[in-house]
C-alpha atoms as a PDB file:
ATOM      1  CA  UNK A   1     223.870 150.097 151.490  1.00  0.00           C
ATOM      2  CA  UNK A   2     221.063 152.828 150.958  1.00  0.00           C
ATOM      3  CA  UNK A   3     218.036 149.853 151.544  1.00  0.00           C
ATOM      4  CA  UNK A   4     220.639 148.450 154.239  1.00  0.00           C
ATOM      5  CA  UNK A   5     220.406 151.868 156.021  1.00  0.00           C
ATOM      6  CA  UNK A   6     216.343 151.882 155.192  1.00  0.00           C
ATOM      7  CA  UNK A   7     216.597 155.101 152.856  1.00  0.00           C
ATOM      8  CA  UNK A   8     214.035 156.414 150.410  1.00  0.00           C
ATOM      9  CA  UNK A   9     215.984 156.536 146.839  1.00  0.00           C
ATOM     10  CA  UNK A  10     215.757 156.221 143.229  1.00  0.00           C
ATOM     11  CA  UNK A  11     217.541 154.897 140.947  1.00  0.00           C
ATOM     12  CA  UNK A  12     218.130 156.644 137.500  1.00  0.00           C
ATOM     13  CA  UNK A  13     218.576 154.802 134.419  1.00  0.00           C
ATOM     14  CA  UNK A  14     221.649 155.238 132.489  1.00  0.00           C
ATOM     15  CA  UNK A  15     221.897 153.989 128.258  1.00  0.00           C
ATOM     16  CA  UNK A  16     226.158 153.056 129.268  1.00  0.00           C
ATOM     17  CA  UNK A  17     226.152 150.821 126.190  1.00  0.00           C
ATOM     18  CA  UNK A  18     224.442 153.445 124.037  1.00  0.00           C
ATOM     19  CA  UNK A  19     226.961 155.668 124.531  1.00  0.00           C
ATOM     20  CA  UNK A  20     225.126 158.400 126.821  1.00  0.00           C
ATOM     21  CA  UNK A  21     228.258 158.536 129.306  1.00  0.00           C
ATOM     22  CA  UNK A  22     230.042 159.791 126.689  1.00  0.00           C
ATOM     23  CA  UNK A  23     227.712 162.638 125.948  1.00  0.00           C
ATOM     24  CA  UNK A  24     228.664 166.423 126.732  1.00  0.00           C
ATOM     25  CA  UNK A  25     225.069 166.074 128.821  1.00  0.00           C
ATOM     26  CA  UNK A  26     226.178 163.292 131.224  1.00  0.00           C
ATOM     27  CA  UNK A  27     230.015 164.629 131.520  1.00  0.00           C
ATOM     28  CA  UNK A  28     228.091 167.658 132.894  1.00  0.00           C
ATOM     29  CA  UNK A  29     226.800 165.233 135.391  1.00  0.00           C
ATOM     30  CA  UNK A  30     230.420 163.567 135.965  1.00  0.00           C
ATOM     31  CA  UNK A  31     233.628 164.488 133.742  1.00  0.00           C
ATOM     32  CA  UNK A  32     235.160 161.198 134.434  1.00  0.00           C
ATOM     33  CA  UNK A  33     232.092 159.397 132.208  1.00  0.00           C
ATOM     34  CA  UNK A  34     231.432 156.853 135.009  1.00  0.00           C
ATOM     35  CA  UNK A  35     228.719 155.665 137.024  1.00  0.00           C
ATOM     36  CA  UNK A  36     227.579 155.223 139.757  1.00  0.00           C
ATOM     37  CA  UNK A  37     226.589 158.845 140.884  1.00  0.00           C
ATOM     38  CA  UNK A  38     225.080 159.903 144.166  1.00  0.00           C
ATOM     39  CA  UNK A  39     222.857 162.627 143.998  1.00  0.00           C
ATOM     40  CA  UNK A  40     221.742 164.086 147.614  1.00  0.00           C
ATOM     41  CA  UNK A  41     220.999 167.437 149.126  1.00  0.00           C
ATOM     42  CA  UNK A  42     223.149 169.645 146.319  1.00  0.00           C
ATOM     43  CA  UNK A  43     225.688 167.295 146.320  1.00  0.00           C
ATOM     44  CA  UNK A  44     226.879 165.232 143.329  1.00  0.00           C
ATOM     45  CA  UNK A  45     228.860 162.361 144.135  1.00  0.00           C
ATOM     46  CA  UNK A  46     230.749 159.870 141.760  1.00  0.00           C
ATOM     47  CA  UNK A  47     233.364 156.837 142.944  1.00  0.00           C
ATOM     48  CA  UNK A  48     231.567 153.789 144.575  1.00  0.00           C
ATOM     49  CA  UNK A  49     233.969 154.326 147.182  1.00  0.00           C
ATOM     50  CA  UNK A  50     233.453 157.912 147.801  1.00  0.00           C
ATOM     51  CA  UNK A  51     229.842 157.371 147.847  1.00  0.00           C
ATOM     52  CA  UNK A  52     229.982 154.385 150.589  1.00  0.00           C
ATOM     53  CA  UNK A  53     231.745 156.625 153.014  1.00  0.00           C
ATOM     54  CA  UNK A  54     229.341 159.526 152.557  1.00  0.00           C
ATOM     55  CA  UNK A  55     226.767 156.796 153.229  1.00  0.00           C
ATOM     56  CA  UNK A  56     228.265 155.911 156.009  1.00  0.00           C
ATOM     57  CA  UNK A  57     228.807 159.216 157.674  1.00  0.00           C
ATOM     58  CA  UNK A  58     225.387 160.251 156.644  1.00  0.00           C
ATOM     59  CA  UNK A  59     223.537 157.274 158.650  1.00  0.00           C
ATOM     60  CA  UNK A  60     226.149 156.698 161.038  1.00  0.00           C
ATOM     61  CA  UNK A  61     226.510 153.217 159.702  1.00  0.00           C
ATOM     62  CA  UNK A  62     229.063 150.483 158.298  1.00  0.00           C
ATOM     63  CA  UNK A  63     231.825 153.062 159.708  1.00  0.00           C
ATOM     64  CA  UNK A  64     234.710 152.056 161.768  1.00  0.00           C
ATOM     65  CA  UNK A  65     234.423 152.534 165.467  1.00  0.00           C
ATOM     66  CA  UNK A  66     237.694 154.050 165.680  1.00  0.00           C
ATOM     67  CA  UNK A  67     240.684 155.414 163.595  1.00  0.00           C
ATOM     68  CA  UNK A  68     242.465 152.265 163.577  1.00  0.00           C
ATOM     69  CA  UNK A  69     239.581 150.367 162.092  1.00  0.00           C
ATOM     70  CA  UNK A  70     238.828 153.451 159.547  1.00  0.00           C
ATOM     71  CA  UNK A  71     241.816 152.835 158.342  1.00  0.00           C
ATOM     72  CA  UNK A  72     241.648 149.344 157.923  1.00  0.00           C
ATOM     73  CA  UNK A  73     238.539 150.107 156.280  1.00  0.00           C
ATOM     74  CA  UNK A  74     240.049 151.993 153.355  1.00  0.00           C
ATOM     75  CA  UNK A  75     242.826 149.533 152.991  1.00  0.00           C
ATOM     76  CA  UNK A  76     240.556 146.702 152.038  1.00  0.00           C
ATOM     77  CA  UNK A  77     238.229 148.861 150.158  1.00  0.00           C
ATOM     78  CA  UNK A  78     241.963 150.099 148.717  1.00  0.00           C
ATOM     79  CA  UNK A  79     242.727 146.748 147.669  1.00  0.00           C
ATOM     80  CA  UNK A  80     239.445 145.455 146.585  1.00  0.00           C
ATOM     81  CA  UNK A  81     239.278 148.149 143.908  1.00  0.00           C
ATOM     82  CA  UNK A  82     242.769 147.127 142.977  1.00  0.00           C
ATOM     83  CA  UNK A  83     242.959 143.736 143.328  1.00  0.00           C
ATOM     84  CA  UNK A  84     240.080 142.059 143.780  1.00  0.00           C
ATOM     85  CA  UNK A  85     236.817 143.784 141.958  1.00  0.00           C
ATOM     86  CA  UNK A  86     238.611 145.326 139.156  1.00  0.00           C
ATOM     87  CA  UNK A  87     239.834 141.551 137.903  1.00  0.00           C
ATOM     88  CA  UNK A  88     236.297 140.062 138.643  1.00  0.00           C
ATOM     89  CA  UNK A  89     234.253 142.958 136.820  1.00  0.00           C
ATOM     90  CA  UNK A  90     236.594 143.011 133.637  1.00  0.00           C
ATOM     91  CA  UNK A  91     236.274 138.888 133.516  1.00  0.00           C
ATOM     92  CA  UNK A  92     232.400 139.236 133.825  1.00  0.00           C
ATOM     93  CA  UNK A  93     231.834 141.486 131.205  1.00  0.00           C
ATOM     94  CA  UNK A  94     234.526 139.776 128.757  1.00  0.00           C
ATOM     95  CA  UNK A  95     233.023 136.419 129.306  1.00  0.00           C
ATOM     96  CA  UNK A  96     229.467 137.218 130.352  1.00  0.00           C
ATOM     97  CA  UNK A  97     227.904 140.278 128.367  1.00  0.00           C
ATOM     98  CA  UNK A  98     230.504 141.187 125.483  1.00  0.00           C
ATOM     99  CA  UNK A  99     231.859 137.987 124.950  1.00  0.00           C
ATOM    100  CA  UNK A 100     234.934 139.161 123.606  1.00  0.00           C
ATOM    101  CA  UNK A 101     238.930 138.785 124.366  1.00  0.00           C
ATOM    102  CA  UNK A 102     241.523 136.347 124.037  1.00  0.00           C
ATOM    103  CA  UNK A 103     241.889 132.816 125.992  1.00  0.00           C
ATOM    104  CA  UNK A 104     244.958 134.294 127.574  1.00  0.00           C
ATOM    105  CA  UNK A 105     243.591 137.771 128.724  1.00  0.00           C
ATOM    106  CA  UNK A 106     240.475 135.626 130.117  1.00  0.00           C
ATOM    107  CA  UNK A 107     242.987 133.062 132.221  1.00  0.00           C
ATOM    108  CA  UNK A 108     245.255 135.737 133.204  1.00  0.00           C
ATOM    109  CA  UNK A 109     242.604 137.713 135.053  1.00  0.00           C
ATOM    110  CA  UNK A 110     241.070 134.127 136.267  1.00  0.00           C
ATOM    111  CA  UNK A 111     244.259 133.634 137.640  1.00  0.00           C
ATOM    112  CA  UNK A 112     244.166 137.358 139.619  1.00  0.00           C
ATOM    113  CA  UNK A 113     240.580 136.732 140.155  1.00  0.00           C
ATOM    114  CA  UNK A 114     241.626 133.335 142.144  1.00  0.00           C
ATOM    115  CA  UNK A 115     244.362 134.709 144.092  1.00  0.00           C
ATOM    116  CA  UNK A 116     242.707 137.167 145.706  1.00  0.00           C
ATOM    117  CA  UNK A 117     239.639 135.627 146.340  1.00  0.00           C
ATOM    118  CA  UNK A 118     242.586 133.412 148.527  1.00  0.00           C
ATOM    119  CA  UNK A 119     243.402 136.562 150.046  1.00  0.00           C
ATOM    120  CA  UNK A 120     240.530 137.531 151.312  1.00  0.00           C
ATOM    121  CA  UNK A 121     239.162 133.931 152.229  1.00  0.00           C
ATOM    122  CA  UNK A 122     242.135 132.948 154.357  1.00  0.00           C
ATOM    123  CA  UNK A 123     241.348 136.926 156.041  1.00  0.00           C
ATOM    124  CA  UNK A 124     238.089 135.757 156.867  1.00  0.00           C
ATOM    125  CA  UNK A 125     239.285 132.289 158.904  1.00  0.00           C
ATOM    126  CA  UNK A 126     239.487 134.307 161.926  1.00  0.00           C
ATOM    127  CA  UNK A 127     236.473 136.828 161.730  1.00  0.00           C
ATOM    128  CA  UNK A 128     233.698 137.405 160.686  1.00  0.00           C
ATOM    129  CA  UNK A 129     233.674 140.016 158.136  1.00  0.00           C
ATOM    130  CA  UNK A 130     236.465 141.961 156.805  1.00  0.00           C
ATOM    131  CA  UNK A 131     236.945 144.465 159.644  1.00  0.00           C
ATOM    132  CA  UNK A 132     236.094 142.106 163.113  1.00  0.00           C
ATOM    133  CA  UNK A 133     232.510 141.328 164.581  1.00  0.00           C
ATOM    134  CA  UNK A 134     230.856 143.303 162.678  1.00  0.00           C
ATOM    135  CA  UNK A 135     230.164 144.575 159.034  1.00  0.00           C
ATOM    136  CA  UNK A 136     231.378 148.036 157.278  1.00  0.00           C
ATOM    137  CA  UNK A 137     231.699 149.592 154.196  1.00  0.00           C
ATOM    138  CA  UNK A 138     234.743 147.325 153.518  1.00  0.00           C
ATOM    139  CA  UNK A 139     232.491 144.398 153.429  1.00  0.00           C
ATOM    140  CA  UNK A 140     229.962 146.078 151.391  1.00  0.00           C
ATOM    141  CA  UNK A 141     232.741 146.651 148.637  1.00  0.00           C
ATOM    142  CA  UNK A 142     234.186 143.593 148.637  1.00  0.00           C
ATOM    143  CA  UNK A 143     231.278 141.649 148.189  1.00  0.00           C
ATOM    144  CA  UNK A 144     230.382 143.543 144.893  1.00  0.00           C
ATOM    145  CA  UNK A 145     230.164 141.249 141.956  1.00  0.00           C
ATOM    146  CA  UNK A 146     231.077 137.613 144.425  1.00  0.00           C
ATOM    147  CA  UNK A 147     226.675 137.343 143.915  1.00  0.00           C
ATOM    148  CA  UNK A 148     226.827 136.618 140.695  1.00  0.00           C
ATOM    149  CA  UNK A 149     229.156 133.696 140.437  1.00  0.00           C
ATOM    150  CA  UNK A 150     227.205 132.031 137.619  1.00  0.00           C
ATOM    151  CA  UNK A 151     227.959 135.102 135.524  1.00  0.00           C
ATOM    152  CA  UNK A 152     231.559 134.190 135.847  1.00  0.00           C
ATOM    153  CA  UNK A 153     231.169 131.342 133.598  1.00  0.00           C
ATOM    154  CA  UNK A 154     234.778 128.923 134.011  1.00  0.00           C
ATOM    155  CA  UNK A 155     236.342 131.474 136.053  1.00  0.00           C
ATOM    156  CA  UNK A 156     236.086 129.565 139.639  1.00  0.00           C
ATOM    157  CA  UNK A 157     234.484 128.338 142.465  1.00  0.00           C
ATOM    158  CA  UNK A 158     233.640 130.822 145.321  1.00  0.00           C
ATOM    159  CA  UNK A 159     236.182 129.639 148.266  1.00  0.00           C
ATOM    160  CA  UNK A 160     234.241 127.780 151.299  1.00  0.00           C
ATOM    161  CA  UNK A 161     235.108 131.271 153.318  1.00  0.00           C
ATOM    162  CA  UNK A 162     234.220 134.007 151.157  1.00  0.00           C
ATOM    163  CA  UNK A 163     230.813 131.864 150.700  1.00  0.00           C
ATOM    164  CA  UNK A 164     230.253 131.350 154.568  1.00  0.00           C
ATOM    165  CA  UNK A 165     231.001 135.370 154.346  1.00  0.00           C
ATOM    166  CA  UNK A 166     228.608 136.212 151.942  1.00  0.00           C
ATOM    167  CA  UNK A 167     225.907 134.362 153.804  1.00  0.00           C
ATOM    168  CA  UNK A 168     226.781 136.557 156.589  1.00  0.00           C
ATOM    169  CA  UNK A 169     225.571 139.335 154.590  1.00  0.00           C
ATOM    170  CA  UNK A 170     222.771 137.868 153.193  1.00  0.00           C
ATOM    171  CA  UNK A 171     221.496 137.559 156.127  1.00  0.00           C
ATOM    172  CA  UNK A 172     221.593 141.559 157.438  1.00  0.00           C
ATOM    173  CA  UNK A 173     218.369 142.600 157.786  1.00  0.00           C
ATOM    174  CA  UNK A 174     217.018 144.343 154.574  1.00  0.00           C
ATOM    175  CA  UNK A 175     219.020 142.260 152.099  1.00  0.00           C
ATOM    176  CA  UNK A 176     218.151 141.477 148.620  1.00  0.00           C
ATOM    177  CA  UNK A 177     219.936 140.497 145.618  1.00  0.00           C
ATOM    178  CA  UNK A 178     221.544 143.252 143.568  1.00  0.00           C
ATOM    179  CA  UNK A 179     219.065 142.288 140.531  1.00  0.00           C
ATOM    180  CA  UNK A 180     215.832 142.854 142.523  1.00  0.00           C
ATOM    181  CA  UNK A 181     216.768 146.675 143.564  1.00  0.00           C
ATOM    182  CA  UNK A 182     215.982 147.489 139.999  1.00  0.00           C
ATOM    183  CA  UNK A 183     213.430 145.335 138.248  1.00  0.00           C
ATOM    184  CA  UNK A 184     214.275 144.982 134.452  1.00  0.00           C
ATOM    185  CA  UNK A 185     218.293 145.839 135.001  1.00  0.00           C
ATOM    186  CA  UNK A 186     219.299 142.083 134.178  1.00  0.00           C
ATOM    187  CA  UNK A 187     217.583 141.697 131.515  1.00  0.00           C
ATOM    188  CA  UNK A 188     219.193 144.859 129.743  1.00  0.00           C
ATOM    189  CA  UNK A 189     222.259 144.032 131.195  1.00  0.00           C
ATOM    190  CA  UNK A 190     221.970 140.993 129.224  1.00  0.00           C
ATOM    191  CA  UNK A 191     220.604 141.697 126.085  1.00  0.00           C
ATOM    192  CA  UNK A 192     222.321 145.398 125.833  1.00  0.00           C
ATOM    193  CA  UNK A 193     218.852 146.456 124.445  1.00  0.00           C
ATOM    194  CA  UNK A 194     219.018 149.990 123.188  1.00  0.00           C
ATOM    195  CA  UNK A 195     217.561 152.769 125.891  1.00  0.00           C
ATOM    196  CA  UNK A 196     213.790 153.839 124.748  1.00  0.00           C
ATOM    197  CA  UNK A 197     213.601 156.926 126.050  1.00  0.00           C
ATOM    198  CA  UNK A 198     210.749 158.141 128.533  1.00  0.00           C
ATOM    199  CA  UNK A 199     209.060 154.629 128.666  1.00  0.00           C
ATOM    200  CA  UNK A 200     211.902 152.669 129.475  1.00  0.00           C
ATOM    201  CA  UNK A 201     212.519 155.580 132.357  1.00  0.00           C
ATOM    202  CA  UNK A 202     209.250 154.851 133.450  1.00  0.00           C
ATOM    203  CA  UNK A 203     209.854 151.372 132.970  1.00  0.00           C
ATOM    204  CA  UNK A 204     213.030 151.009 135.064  1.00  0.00           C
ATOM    205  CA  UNK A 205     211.998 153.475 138.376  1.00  0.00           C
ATOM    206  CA  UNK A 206     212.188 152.259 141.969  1.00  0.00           C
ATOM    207  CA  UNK A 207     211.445 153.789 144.479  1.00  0.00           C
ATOM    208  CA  UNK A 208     212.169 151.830 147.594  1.00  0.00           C
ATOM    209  CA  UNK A 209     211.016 153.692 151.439  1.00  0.00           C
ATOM    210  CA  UNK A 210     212.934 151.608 154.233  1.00  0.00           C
ATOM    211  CA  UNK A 211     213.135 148.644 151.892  1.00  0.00           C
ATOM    212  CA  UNK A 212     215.971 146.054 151.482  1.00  0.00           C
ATOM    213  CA  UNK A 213     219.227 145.966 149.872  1.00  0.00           C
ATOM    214  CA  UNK A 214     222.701 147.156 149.661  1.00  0.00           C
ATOM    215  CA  UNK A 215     224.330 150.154 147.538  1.00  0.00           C
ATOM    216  CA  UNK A 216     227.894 149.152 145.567  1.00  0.00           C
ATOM    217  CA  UNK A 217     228.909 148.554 142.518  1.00  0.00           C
ATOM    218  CA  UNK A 218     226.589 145.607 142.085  1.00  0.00           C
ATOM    219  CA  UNK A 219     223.732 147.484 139.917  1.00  0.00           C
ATOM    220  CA  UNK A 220     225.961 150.316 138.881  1.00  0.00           C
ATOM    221  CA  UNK A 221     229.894 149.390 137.507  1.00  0.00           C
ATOM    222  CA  UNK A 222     230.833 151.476 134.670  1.00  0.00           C
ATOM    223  CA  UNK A 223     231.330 148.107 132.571  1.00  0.00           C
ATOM    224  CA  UNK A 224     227.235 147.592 132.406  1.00  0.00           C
ATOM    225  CA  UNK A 225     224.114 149.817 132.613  1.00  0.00           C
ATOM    226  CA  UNK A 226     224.141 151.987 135.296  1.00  0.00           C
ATOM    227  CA  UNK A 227     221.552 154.037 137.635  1.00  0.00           C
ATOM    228  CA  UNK A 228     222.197 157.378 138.820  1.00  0.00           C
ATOM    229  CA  UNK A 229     220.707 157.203 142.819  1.00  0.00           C
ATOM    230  CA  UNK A 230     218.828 160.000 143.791  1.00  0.00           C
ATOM    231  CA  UNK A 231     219.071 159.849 147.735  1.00  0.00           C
ATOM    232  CA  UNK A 232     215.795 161.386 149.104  1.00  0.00           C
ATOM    233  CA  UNK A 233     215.549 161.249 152.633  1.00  0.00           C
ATOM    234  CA  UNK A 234     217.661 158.997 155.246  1.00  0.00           C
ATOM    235  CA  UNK A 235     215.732 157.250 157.866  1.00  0.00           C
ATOM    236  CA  UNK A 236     218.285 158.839 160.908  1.00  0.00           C
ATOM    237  CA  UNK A 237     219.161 156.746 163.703  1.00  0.00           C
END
């Protein structure tokens, strides 16, 4: 959402599988241990969702035109973290990065996965994204980890909607794929190479002026390596 909204940010590198989240220094940060966090103008902001509705209230972007559709807004975004994101991001990094659990555990959230991806295709018969004609924060949640369906190794096929869906978003001007906001982030991701202190900082920077993109919980889940975004300056509308 921040490249979507043409902002000038960076993005922090954070060691997740080397522990730092669990240091005293980072709970200073954010008690709860997680990532992402939103840093911008004094404030400190943690929660994906949190963070997409100060977004959109900062820009005046991906916001419900009215209180009807705000609320409709949170329920999906409600029920994505829930239902639908939670199930996909545990399955990823099970079958993906750690490579660990049982058969069952993997099939039972396959099966979760699966239904709600029906959910939310059948939703999408009628509209084009989640909330009408046009796309919102709800959209921008929802769509979190459903770009990286290779990573989901036997877990499913992407449903004919959600896909058509996806494209819709792919095609917003300033879009890129989550990977190529932060150059170097799969490849840790992947290999869970130990953090190297000031080079690899240097290594991993981006800063991106008006470039393309969206925020979520694509680069920055607390399952995987993480980025703290510094927001510098909005581009106001």
């Amino acid at each position: 959402m921040l490249n979507l909204c043409a902002a000038k940010w960076e993005p922090r590198w954070v060691d997740f599988f080397g522990g730092e989240t669990r240091t005293p220094e980072y709970r200073a940060v954010n008690e709860m241990g997680e990532v992402p966090v939103l840093e911008h103008r004094g404030k400190r902001l943690s929660q994906s969702g949190v963070i997409l509705h100060y977004l959109a209230a900062h820009f005046g972007k991906f916001a419900g035109g009215n209180e009807d559709e705000r609320r409709e807004i949170l329920r999906w975004m409600f029920w994505d973290n829930h239902k639908l994101t939670s199930y996909i991001a545990t399955l990823r990094y099970m079958v993906h990065l750690a490579k660990v659990g049982e058969p069952q555990v993997h099939d039972f959230l396959r099966g979760r996965m699966k239904a709600s991806l029906g959910i939310l295709d059948s939703h999408l018969q009628n509209r084009s994204f989640a909330i009408g004609d046009r796309p919102t924060i709800a959209d921008l949640s929802l769509c979190g980890y459903l770009y990286w369906p290779d990573e989901f190794a036997s877990a499913g096929r992407i449903t004919p909607g959600v896909g058509a869906w996806l494209e819709r978003l792919r095609a917003l001007p300033g879009w890129v794929h989550p990977y190529e906001l932060c150059p170097g982030i799969q490849e840790r991701v992947e290999s869970r190479l130990p953090f190297d202190g000031a080079a690899d900082r240097r290594d991993l920077l981006l800063w991106a002026d008006a470039g393309v993109g969206d925020l979520h919980h694509r680069l920055e889940k607390a399952i995987q390596p993480a980025v703290i975004l510094e927001l510098e300056r909005g581009v106001e509308t």
